[in-house]
PDB file of N, CA and C in Angstrom:
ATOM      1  N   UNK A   1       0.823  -1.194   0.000  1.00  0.00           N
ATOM      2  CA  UNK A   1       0.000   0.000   0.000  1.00  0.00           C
ATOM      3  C   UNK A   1       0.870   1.262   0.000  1.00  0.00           C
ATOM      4  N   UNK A   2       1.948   1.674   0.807  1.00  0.00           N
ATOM      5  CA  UNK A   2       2.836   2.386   1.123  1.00  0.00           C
ATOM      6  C   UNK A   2       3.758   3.300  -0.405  1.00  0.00           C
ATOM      7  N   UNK A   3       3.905   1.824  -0.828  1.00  0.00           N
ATOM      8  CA  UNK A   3       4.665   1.661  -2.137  1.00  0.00           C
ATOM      9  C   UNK A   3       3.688   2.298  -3.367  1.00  0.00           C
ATOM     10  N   UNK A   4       1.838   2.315  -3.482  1.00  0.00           N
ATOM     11  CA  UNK A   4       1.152   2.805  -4.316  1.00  0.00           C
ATOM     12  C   UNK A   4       1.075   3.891  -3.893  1.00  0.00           C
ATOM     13  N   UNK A   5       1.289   4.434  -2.519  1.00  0.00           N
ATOM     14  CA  UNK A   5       1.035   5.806  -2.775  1.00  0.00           C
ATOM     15  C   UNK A   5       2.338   6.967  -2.834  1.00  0.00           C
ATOM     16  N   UNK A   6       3.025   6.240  -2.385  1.00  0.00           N
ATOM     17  CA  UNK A   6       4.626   6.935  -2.974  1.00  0.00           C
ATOM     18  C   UNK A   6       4.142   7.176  -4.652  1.00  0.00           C
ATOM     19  N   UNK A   7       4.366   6.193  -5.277  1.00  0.00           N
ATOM     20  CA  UNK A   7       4.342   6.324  -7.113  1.00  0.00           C
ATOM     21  C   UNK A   7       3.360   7.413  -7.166  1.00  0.00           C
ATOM     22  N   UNK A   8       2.185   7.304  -6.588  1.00  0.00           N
ATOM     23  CA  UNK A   8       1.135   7.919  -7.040  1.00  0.00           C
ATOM     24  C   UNK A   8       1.470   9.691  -6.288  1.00  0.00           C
ATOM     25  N   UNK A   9       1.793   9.410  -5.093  1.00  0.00           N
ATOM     26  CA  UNK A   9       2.645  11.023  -4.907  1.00  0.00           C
ATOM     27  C   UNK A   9       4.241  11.353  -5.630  1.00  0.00           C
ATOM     28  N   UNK A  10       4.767  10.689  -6.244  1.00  0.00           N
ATOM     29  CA  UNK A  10       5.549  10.944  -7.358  1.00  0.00           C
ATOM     30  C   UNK A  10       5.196  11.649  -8.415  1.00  0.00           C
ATOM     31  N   UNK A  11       4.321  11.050  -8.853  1.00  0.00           N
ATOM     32  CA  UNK A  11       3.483  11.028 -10.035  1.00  0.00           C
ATOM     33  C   UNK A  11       2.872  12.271 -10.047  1.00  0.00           C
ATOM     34  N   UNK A  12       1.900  12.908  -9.462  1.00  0.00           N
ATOM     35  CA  UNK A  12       1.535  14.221  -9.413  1.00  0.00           C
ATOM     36  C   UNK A  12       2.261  14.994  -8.732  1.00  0.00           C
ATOM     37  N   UNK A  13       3.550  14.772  -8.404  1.00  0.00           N
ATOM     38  CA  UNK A  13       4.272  16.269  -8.296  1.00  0.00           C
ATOM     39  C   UNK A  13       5.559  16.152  -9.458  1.00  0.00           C
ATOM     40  N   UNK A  14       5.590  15.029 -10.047  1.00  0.00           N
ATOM     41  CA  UNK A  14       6.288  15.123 -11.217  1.00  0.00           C
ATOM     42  C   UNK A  14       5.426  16.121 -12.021  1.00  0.00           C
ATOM     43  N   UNK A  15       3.997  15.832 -12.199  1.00  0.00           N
ATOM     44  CA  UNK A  15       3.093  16.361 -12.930  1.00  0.00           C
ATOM     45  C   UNK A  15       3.385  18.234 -12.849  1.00  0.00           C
ATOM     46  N   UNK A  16       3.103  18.297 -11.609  1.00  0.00           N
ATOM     47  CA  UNK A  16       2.826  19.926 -11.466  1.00  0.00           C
ATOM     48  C   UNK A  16       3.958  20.929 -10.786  1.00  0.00           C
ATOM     49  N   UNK A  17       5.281  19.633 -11.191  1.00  0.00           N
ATOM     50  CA  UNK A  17       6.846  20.292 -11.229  1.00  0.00           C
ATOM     51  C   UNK A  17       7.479  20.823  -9.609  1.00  0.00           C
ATOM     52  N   UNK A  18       7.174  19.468  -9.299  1.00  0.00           N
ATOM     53  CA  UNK A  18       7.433  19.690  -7.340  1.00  0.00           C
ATOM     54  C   UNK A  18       8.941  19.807  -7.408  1.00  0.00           C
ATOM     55  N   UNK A  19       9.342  19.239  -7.750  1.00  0.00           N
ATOM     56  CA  UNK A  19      11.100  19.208  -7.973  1.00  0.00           C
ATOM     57  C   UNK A  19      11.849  20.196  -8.997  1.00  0.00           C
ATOM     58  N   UNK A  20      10.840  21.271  -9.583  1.00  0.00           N
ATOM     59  CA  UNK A  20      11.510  21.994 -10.533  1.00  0.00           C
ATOM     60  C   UNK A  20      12.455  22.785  -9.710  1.00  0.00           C
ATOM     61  N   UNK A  21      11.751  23.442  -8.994  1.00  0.00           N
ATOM     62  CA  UNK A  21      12.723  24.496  -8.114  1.00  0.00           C
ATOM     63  C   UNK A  21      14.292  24.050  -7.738  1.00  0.00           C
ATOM     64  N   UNK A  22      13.830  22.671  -6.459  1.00  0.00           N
ATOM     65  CA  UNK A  22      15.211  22.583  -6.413  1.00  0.00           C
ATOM     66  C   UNK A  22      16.077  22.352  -7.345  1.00  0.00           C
ATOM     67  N   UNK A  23      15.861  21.372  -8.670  1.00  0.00           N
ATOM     68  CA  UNK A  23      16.755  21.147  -9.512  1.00  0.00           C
ATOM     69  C   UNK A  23      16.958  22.714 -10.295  1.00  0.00           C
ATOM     70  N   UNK A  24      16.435  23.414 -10.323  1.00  0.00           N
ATOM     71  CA  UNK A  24      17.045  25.098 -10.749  1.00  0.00           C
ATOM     72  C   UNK A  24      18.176  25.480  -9.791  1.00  0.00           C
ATOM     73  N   UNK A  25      17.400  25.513  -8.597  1.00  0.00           N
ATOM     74  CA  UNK A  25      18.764  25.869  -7.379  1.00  0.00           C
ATOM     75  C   UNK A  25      20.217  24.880  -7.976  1.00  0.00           C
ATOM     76  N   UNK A  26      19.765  23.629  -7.997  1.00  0.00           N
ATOM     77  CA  UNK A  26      21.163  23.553  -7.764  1.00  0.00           C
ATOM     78  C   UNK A  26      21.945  23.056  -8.962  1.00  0.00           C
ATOM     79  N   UNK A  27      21.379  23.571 -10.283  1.00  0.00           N
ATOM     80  CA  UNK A  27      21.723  23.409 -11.287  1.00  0.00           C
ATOM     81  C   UNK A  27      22.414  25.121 -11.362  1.00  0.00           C
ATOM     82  N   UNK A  28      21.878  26.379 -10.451  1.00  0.00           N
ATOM     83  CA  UNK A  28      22.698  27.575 -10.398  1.00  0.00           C
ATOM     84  C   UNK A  28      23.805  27.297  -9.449  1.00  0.00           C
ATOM     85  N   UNK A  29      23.606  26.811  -8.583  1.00  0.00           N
ATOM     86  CA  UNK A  29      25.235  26.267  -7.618  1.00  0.00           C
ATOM     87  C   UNK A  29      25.716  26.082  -8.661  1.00  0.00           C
ATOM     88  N   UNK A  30      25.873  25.165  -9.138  1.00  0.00           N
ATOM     89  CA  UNK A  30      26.796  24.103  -9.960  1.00  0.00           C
ATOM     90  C   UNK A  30      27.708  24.662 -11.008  1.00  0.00           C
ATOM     91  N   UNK A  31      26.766  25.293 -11.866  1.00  0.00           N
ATOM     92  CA  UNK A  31      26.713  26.325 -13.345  1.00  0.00           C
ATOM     93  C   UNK A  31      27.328  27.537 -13.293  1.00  0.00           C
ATOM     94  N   UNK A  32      26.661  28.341 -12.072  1.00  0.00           N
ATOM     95  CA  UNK A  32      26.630  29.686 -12.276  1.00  0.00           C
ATOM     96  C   UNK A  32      26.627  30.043 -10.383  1.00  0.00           C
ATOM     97  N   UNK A  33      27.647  29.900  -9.873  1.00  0.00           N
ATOM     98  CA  UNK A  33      28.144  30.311  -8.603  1.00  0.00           C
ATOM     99  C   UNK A  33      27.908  32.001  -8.266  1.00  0.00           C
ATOM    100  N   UNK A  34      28.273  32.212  -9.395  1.00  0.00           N
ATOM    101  CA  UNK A  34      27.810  33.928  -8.501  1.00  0.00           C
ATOM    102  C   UNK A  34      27.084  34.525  -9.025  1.00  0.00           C
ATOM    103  N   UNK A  35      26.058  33.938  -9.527  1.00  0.00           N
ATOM    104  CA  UNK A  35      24.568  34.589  -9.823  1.00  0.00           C
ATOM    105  C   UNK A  35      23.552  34.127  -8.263  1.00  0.00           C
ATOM    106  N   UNK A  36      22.390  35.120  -8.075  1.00  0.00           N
ATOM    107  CA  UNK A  36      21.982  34.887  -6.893  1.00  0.00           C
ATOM    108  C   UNK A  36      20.833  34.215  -6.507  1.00  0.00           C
ATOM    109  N   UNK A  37      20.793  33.036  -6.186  1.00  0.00           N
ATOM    110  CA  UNK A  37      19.766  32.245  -6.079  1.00  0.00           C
ATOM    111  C   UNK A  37      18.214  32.616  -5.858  1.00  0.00           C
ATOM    112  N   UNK A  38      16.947  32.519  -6.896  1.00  0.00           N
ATOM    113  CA  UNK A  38      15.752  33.764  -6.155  1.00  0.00           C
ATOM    114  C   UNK A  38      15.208  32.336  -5.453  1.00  0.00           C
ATOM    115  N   UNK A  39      14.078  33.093  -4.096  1.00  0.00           N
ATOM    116  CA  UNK A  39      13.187  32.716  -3.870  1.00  0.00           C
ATOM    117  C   UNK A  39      11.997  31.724  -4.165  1.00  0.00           C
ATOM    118  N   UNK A  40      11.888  30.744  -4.186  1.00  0.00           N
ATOM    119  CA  UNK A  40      11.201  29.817  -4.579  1.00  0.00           C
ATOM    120  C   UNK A  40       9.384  30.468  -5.399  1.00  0.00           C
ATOM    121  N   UNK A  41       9.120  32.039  -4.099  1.00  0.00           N
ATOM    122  CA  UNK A  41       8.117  32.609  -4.690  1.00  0.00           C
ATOM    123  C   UNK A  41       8.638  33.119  -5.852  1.00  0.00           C
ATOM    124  N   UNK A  42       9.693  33.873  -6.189  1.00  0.00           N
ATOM    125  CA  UNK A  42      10.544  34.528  -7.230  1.00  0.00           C
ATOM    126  C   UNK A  42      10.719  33.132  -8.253  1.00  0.00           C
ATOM    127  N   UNK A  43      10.769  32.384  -8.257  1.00  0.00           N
ATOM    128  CA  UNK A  43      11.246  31.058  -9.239  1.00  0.00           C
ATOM    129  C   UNK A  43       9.838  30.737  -9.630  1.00  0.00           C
ATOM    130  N   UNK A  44       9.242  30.619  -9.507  1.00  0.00           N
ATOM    131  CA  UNK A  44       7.517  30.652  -9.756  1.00  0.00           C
ATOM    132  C   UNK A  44       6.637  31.566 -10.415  1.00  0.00           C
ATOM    133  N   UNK A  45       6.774  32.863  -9.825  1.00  0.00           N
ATOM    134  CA  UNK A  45       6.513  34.088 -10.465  1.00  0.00           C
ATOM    135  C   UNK A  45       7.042  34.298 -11.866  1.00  0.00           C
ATOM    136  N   UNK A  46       8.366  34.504 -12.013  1.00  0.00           N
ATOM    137  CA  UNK A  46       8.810  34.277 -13.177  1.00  0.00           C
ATOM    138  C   UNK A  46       8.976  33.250 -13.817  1.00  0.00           C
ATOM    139  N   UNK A  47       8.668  32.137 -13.571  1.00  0.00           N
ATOM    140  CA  UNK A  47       8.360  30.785 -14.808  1.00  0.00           C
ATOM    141  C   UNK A  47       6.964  30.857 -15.575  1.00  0.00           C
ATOM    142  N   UNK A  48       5.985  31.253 -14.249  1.00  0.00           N
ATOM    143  CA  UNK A  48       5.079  31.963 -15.236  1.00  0.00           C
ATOM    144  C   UNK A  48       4.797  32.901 -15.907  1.00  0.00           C
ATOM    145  N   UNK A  49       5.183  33.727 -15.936  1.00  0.00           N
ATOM    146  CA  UNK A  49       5.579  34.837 -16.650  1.00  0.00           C
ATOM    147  C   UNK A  49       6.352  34.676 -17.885  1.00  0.00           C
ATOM    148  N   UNK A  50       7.115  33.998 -18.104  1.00  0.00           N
ATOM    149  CA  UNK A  50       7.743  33.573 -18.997  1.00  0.00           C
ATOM    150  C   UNK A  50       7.013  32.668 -20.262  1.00  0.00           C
ATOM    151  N   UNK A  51       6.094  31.510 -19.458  1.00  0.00           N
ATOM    152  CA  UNK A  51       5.027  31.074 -20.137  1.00  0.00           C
ATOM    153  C   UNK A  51       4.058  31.714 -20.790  1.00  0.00           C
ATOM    154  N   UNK A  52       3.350  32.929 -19.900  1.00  0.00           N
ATOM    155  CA  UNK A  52       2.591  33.985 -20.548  1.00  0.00           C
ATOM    156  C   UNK A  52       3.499  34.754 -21.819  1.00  0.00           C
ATOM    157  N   UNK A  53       4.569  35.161 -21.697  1.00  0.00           N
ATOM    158  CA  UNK A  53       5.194  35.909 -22.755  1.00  0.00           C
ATOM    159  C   UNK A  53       5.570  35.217 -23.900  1.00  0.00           C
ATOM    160  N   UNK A  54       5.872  33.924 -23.773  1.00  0.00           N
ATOM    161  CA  UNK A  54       6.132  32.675 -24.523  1.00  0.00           C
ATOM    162  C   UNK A  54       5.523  31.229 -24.717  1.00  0.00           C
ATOM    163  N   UNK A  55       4.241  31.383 -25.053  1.00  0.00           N
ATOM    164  CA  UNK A  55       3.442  30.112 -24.862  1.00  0.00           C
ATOM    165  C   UNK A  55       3.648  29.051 -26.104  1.00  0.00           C
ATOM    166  N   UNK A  56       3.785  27.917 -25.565  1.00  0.00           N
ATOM    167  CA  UNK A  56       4.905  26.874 -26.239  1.00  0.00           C
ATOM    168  C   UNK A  56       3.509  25.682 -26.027  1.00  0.00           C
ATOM    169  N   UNK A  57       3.928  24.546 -25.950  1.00  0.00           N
ATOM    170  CA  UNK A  57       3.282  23.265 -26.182  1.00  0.00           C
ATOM    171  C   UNK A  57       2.806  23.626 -24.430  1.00  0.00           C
ATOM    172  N   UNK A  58       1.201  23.167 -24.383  1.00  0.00           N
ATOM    173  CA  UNK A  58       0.560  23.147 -23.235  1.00  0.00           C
ATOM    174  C   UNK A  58      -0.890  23.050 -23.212  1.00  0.00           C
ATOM    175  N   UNK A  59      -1.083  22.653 -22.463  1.00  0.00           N
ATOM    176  CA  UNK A  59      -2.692  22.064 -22.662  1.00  0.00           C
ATOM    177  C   UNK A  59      -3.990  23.031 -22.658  1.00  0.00           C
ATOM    178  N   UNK A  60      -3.358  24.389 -21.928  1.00  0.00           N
ATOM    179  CA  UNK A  60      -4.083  25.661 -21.967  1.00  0.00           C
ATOM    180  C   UNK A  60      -4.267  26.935 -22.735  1.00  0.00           C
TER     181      UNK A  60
END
């Protein structure tokens, strides 16, 4: 049981990009050391924003 709902909480935050943030953070560690890490509200704000200015493949 444990094991179906792991996948299944995988699964919808793969969906609605639960892990985007951190893998941004620490793809700027890694990359780009002295640029300044934003805010998770700031990393959000502007991803959408970006979508609005640039709308690409999406279901909306």
């Amino acid at each position: 049981m444990r094991d179906g709902t792991r996948t299944v909480a995988w699964w919808f935050g793969a969906i609605v990009g639960a892990q985007d943030y951190p893998r941004y953070v620490e793809h700027l560690r890694r990359t780009h050391p002295d640029r300044a890490i934003p805010t998770e509200r700031e990393y959000w704000r502007d991803r959408y924003a970006d979508a609005d200015r640039n709308p690409r493949q999406r279901c909306c």
